[in-house]
PDB file of N, CA and C in Angstrom:
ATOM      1  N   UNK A   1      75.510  97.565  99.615  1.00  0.00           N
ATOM      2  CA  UNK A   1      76.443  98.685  99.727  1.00  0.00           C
ATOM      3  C   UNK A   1      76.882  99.113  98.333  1.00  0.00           C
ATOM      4  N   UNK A   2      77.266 100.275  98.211  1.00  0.00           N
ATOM      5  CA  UNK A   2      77.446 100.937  96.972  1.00  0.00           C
ATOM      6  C   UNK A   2      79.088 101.285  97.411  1.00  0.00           C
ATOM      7  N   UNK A   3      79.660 101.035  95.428  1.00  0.00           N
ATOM      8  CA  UNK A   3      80.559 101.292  95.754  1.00  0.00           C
ATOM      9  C   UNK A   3      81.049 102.962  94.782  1.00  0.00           C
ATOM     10  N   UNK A   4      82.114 103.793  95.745  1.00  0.00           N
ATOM     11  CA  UNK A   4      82.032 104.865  95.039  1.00  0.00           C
ATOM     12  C   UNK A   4      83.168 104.972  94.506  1.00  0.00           C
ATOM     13  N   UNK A   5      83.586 105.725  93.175  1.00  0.00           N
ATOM     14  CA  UNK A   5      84.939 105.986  92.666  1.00  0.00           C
ATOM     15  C   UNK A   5      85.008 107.131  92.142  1.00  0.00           C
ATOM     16  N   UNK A   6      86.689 107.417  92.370  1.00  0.00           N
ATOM     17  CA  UNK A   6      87.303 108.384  91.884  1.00  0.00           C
ATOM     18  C   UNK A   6      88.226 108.034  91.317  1.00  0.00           C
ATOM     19  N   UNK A   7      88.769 109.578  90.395  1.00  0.00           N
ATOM     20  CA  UNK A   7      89.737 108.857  89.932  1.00  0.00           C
ATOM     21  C   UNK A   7      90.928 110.084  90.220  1.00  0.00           C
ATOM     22  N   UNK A   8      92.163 109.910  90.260  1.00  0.00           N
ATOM     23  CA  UNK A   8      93.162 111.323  89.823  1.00  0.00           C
ATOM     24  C   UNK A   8      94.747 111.353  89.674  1.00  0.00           C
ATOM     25  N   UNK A   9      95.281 112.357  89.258  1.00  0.00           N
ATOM     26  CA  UNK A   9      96.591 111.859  88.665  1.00  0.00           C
ATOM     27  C   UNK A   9      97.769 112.460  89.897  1.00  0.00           C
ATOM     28  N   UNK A  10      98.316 111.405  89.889  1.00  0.00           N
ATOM     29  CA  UNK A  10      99.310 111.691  90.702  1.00  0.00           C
ATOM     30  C   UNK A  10     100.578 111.517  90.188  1.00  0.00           C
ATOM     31  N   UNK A  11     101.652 112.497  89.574  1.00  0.00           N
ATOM     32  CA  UNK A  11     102.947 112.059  88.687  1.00  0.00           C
ATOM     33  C   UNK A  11     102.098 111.198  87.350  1.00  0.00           C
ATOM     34  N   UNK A  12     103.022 110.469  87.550  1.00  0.00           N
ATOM     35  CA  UNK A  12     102.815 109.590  86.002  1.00  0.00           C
ATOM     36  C   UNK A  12     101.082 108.791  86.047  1.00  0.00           C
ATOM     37  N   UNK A  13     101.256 108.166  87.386  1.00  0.00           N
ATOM     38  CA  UNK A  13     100.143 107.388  87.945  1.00  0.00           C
ATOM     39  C   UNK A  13      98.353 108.121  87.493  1.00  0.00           C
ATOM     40  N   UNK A  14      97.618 107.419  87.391  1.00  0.00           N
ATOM     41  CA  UNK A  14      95.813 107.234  87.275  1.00  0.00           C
ATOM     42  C   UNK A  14      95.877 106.974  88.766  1.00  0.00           C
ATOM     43  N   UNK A  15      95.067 107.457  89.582  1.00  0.00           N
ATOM     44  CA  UNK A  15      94.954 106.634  90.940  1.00  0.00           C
ATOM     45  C   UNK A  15      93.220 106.393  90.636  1.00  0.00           C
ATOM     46  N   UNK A  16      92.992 105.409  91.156  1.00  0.00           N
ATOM     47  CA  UNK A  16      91.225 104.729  90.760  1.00  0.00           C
ATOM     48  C   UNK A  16      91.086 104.884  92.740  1.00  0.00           C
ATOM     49  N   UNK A  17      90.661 105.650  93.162  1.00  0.00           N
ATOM     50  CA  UNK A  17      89.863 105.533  94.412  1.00  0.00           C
ATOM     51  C   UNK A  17      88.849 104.764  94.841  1.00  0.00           C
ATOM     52  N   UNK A  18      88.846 103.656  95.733  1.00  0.00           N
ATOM     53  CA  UNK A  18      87.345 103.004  95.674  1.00  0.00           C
ATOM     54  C   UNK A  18      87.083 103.160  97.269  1.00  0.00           C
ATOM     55  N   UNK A  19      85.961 103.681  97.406  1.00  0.00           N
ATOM     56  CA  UNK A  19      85.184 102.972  98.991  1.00  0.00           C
ATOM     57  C   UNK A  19      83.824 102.655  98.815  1.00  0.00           C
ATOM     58  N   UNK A  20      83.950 101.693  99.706  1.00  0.00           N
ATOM     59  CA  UNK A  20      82.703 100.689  99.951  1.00  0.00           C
ATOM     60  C   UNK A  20      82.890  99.226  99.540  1.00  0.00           C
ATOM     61  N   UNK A  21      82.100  98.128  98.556  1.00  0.00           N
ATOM     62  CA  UNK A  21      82.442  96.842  98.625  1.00  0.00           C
ATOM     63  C   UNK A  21      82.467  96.671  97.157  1.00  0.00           C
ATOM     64  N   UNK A  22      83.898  95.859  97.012  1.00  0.00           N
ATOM     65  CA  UNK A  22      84.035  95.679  95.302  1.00  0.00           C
ATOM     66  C   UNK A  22      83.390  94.093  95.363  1.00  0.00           C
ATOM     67  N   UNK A  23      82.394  93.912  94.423  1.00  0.00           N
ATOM     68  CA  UNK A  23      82.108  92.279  94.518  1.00  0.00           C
ATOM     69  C   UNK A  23      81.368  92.617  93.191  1.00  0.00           C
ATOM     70  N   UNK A  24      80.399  91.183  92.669  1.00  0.00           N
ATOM     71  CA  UNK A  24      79.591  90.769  91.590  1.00  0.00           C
ATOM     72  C   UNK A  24      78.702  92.294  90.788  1.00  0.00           C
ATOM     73  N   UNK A  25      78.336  92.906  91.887  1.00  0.00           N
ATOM     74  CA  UNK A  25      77.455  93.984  91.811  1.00  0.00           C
ATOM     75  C   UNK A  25      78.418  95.449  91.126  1.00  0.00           C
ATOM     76  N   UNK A  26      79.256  95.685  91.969  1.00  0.00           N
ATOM     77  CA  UNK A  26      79.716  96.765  92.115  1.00  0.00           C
ATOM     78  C   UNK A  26      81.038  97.144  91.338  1.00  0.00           C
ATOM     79  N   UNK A  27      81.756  95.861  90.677  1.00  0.00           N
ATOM     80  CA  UNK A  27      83.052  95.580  89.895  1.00  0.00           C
ATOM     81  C   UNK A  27      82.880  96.642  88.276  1.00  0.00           C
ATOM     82  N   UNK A  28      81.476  95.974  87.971  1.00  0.00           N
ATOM     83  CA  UNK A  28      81.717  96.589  86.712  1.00  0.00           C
ATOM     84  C   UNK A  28      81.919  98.290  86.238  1.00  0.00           C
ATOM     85  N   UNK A  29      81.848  99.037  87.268  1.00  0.00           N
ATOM     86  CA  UNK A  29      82.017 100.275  87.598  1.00  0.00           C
ATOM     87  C   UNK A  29      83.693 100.478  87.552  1.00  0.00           C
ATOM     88  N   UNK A  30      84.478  99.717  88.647  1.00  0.00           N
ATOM     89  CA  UNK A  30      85.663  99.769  88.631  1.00  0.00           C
ATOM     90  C   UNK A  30      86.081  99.243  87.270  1.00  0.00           C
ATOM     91  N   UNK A  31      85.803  98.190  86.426  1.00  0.00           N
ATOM     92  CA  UNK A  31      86.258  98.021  84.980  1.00  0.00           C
ATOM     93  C   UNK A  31      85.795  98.981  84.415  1.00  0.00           C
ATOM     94  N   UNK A  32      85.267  99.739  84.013  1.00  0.00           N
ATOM     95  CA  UNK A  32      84.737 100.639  83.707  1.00  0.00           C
ATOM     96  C   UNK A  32      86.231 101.861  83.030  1.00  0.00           C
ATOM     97  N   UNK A  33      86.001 102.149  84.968  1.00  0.00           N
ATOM     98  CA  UNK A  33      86.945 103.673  85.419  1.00  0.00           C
ATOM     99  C   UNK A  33      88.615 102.879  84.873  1.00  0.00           C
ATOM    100  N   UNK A  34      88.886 101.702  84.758  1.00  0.00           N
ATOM    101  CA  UNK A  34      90.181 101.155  84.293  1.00  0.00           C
ATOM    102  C   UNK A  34      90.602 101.622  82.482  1.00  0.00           C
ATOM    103  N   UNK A  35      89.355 100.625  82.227  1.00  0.00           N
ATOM    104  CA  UNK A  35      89.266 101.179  80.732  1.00  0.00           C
ATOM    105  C   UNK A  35      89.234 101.980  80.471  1.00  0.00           C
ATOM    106  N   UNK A  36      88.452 103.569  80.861  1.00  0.00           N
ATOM    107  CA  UNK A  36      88.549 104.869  80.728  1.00  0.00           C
ATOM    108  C   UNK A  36      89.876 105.735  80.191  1.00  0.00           C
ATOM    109  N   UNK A  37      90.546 104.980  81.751  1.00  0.00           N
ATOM    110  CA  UNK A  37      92.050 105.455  82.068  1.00  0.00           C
ATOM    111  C   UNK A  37      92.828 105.040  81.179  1.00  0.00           C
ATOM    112  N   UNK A  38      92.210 103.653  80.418  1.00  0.00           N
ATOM    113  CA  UNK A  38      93.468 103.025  79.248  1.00  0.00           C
ATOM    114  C   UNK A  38      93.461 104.052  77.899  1.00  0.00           C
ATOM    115  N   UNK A  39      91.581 104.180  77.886  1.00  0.00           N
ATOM    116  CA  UNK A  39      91.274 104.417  76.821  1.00  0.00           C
ATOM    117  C   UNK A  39      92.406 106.432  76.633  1.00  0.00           C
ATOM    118  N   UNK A  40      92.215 106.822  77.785  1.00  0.00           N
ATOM    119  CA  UNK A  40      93.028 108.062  77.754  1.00  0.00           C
ATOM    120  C   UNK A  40      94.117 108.291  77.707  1.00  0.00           C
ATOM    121  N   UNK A  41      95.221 107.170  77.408  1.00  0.00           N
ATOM    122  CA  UNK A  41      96.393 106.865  77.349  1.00  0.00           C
ATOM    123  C   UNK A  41      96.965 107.060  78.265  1.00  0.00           C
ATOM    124  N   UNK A  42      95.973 106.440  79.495  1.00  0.00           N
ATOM    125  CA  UNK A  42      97.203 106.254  81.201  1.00  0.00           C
ATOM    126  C   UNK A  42      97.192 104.962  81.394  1.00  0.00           C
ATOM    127  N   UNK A  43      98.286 104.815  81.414  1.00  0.00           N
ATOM    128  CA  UNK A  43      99.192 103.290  81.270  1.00  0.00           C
ATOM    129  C   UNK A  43      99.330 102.795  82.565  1.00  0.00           C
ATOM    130  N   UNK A  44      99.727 103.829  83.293  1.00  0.00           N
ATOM    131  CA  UNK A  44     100.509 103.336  84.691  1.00  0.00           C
ATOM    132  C   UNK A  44      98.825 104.252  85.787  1.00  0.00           C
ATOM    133  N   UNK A  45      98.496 102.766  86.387  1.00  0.00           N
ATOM    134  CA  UNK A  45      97.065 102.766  87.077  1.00  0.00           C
ATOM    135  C   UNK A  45      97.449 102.149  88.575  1.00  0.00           C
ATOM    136  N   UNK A  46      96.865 103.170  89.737  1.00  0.00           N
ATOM    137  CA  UNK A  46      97.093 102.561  90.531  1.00  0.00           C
ATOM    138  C   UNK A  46      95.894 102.404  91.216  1.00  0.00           C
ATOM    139  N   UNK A  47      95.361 101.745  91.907  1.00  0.00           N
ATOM    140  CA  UNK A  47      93.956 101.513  92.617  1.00  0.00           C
ATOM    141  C   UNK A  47      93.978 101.422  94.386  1.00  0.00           C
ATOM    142  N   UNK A  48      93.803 102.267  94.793  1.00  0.00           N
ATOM    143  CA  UNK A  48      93.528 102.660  95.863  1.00  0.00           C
ATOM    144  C   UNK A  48      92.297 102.209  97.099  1.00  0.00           C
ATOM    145  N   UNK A  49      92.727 100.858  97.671  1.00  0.00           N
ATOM    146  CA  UNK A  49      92.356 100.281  98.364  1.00  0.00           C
ATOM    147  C   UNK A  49      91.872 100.294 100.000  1.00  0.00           C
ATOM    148  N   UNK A  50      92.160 101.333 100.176  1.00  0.00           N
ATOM    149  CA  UNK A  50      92.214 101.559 101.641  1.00  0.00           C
ATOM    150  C   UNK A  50      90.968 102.070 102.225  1.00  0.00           C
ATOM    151  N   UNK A  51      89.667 102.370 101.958  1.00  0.00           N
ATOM    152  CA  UNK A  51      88.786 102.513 102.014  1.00  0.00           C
ATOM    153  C   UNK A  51      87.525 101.337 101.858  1.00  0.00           C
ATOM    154  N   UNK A  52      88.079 100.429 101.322  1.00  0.00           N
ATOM    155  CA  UNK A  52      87.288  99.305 101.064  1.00  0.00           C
ATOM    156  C   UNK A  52      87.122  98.025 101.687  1.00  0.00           C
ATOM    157  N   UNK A  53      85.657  97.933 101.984  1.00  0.00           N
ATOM    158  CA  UNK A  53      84.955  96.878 103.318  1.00  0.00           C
ATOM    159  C   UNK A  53      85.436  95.486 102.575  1.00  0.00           C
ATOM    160  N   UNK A  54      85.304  95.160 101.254  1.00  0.00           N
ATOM    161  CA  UNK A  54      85.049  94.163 100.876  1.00  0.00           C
ATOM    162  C   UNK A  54      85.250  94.317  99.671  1.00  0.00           C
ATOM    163  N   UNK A  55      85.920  93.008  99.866  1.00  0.00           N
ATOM    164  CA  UNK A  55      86.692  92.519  98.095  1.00  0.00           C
ATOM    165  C   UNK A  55      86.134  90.950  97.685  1.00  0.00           C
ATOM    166  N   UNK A  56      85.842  90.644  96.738  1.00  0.00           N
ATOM    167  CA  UNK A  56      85.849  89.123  96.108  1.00  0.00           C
ATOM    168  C   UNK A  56      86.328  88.779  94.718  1.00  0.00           C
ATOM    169  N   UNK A  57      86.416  87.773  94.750  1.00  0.00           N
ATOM    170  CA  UNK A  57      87.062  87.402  93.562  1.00  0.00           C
ATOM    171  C   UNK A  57      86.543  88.110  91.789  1.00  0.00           C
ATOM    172  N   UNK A  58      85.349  88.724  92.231  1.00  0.00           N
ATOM    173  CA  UNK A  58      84.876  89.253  91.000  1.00  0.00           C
ATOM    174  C   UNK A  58      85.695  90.322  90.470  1.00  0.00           C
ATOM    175  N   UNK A  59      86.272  91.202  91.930  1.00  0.00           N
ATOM    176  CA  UNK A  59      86.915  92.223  92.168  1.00  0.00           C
ATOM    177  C   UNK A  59      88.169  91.985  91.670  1.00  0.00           C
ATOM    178  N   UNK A  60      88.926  91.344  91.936  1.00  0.00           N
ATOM    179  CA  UNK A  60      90.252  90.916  91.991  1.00  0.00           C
ATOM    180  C   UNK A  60      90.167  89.990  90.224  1.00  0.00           C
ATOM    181  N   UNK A  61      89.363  89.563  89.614  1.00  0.00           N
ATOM    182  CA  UNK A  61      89.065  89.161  89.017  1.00  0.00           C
ATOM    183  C   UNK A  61      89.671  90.420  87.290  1.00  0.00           C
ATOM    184  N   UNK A  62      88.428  91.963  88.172  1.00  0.00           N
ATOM    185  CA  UNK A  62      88.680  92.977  87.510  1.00  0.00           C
ATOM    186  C   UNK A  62      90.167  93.919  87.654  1.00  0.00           C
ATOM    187  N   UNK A  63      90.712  93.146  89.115  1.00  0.00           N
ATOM    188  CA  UNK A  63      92.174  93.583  88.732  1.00  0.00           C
ATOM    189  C   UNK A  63      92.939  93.046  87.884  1.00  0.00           C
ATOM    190  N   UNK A  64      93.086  91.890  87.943  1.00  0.00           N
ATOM    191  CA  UNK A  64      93.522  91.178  87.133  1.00  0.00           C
ATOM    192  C   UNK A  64      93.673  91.477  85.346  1.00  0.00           C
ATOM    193  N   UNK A  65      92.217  91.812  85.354  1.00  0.00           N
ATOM    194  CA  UNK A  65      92.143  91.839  83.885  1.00  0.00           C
ATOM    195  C   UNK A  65      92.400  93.358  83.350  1.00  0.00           C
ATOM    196  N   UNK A  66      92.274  94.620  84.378  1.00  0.00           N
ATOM    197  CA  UNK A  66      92.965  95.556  84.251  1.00  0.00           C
ATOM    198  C   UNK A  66      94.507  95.523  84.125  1.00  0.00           C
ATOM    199  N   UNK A  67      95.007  95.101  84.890  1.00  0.00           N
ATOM    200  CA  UNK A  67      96.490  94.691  84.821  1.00  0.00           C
ATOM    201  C   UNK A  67      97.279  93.926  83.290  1.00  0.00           C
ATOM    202  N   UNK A  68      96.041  93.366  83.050  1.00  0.00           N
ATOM    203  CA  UNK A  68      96.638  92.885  81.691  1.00  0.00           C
ATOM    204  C   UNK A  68      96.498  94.105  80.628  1.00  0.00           C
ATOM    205  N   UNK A  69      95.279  94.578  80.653  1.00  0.00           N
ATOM    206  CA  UNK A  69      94.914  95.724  79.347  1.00  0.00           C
ATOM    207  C   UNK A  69      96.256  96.953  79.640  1.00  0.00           C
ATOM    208  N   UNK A  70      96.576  97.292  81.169  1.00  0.00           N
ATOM    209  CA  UNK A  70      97.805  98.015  80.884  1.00  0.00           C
ATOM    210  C   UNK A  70      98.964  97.310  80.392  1.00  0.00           C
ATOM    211  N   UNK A  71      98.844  96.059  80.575  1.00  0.00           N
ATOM    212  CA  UNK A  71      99.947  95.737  80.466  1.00  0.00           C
ATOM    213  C   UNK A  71     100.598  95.743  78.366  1.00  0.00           C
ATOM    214  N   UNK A  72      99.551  95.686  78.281  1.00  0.00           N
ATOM    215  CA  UNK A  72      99.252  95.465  76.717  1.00  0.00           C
ATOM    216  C   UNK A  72     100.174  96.818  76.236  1.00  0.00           C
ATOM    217  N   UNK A  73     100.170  97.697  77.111  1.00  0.00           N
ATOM    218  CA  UNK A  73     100.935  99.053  76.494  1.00  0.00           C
ATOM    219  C   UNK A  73     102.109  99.130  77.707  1.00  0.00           C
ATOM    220  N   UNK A  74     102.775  98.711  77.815  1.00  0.00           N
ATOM    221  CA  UNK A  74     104.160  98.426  78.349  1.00  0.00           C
ATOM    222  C   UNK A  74     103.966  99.200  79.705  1.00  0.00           C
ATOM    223  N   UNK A  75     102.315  99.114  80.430  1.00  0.00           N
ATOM    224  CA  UNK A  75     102.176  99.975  81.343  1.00  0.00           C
ATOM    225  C   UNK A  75     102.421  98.971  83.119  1.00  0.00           C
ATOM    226  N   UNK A  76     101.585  99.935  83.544  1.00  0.00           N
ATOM    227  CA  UNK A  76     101.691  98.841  85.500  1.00  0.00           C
ATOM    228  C   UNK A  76     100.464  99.580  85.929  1.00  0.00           C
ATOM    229  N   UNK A  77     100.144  98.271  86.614  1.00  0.00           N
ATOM    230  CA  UNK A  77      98.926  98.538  88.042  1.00  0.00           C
ATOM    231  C   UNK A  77      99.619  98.581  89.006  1.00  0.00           C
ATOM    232  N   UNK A  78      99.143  99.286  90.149  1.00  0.00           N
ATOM    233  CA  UNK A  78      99.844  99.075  91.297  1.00  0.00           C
ATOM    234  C   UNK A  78      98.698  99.002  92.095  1.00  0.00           C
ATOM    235  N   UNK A  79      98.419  98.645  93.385  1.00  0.00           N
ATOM    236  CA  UNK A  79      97.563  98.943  94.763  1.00  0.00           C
ATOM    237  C   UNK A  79      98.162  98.819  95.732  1.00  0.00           C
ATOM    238  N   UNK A  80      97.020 100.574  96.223  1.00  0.00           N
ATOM    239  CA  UNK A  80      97.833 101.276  97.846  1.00  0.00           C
ATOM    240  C   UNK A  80      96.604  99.751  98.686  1.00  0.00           C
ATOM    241  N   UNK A  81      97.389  99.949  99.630  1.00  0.00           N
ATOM    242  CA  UNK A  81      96.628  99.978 100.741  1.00  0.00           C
ATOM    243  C   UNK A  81      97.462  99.461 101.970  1.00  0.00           C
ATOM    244  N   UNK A  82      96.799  99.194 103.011  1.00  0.00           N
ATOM    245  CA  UNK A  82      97.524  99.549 104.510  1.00  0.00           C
ATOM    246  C   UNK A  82      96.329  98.264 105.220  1.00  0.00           C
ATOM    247  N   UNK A  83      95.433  98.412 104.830  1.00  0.00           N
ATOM    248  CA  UNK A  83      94.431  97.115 105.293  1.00  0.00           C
ATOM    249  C   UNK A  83      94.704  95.722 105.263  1.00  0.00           C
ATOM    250  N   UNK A  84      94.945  95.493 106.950  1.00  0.00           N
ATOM    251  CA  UNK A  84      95.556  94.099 106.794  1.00  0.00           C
ATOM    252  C   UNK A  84      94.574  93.242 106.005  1.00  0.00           C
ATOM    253  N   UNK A  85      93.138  93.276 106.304  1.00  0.00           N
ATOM    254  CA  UNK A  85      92.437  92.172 105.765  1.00  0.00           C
ATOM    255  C   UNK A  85      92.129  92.590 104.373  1.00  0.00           C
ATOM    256  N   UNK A  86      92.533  92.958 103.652  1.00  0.00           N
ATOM    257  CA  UNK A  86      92.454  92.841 102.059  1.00  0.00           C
ATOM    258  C   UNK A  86      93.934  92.567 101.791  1.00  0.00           C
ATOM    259  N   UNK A  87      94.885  93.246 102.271  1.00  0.00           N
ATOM    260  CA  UNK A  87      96.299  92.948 101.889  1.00  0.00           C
ATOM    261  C   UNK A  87      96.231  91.189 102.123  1.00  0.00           C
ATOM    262  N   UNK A  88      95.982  91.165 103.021  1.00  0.00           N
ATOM    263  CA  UNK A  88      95.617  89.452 103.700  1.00  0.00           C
ATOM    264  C   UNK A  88      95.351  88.301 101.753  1.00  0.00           C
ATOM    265  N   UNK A  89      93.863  89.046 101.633  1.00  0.00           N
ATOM    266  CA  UNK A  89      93.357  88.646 100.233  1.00  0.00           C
ATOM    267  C   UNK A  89      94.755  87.991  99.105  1.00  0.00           C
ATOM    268  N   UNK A  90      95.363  89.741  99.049  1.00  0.00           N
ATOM    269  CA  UNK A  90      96.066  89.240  97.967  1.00  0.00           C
ATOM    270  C   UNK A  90      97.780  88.569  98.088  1.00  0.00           C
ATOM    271  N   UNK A  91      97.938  88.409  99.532  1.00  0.00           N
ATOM    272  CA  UNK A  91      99.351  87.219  99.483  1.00  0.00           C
ATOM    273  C   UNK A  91      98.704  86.223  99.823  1.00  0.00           C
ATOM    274  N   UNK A  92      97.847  85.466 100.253  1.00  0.00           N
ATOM    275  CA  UNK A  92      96.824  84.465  99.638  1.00  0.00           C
ATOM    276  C   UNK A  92      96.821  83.544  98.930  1.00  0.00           C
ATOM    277  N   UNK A  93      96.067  84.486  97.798  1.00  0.00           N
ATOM    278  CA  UNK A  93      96.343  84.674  96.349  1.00  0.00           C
ATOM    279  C   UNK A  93      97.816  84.460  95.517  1.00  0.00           C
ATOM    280  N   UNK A  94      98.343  85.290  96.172  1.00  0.00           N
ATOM    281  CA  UNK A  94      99.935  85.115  95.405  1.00  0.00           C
ATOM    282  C   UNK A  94      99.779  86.533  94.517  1.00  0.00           C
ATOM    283  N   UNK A  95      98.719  87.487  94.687  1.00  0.00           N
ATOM    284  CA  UNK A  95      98.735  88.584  93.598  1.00  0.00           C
ATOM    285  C   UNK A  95      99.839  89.284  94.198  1.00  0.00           C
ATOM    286  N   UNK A  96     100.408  89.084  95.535  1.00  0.00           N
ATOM    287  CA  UNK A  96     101.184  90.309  95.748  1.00  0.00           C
ATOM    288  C   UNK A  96     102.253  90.389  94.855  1.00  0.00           C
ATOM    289  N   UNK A  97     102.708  89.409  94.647  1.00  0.00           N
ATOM    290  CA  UNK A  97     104.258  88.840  93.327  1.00  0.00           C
ATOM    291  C   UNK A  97     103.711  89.543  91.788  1.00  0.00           C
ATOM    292  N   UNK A  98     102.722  90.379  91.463  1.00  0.00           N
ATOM    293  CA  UNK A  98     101.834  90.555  90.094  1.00  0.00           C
ATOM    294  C   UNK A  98     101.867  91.942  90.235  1.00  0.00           C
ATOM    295  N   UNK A  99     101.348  92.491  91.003  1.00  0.00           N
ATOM    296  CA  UNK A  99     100.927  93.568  91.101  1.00  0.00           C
ATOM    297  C   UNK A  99     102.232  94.460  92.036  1.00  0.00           C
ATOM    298  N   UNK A 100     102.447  95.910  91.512  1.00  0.00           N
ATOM    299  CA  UNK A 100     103.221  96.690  92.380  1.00  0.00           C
ATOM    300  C   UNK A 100     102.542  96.981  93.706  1.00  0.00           C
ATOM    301  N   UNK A 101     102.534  96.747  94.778  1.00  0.00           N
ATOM    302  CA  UNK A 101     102.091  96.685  96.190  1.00  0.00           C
ATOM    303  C   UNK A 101     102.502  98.302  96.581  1.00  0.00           C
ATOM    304  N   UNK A 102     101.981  99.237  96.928  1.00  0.00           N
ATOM    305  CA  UNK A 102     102.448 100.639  97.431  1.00  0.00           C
ATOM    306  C   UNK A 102     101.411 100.821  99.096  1.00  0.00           C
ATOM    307  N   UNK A 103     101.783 101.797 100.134  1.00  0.00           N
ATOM    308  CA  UNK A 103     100.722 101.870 100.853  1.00  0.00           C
ATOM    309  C   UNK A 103     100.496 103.209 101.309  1.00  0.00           C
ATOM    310  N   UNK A 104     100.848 103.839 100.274  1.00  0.00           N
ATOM    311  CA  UNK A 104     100.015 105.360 100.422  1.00  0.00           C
ATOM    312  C   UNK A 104     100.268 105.889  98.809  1.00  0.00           C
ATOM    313  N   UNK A 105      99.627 106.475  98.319  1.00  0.00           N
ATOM    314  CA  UNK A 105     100.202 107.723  97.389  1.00  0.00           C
ATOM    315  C   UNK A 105     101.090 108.246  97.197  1.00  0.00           C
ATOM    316  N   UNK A 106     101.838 108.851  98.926  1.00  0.00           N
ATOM    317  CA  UNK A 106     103.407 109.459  99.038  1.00  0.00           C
ATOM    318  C   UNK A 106     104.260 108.401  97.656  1.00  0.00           C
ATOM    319  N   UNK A 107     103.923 107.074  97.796  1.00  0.00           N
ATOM    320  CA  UNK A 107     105.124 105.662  97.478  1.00  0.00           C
ATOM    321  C   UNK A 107     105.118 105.955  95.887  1.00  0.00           C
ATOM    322  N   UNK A 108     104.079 106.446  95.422  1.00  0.00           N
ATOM    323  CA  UNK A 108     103.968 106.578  93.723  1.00  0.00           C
ATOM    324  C   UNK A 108     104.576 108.061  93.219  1.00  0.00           C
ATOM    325  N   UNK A 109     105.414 108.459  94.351  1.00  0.00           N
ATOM    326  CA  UNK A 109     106.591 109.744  93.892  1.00  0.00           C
ATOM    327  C   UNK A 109     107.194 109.092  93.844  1.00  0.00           C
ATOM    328  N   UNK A 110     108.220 108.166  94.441  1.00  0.00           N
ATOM    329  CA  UNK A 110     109.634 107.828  94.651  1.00  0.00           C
ATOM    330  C   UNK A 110     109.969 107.467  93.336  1.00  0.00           C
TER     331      UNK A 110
END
């Protein structure tokens, strides 16, 4: 499976769109579109989860390390999503305590 991305600005926010499966194969695309967004001086990145079959640690791996490169500029990641079984993934994990948790777009006005 291929994974596809977008990207677009919402307020302050980068939103990184993904559907299809983030894993070993398909991650380095999403690091990619992160760095892009750093490299353009958008700080505050949110990644948009709700479309996506499948996550692994490679994935989460590349959140992670996105989260730090914003963080490097006093910025934030956040991720939408509404999908129990990836939300599942990251309280798990414990990423939910790391990352700003939102579950739509509307949440990155307030």
């Amino acid at each position: 499976m291929e994974l596809e991305v977008s990207t677009r600005d919402v307020g302050e926010y980068t939103v990184i769109k993904l559907k299809g499966e983030v894993d070993i194969y398909t991650a380095p695309s999403l690091r990619e579109t992160i760095v892009d967004s750093v490299e353009r001086g958008r700080y505050k990145v949110a990644v948009d989860l709700d479309e996506v079959d499948f996550l692994d640690s490679t994935g989460l791996g590349v959140l992670v390390g996105g989260l730090k490169r914003v963080k490097q500029h006093d910025g934030e990641m956040g991720i939408i999503c509404k999908q129990e079984n990836i939300l599942r993934i990251f309280r798990i994990t414990g990423l939910t305590k790391i990352f700003k948790m939102f579950k739509s777009t509307e949440d990155l006005r307030d």
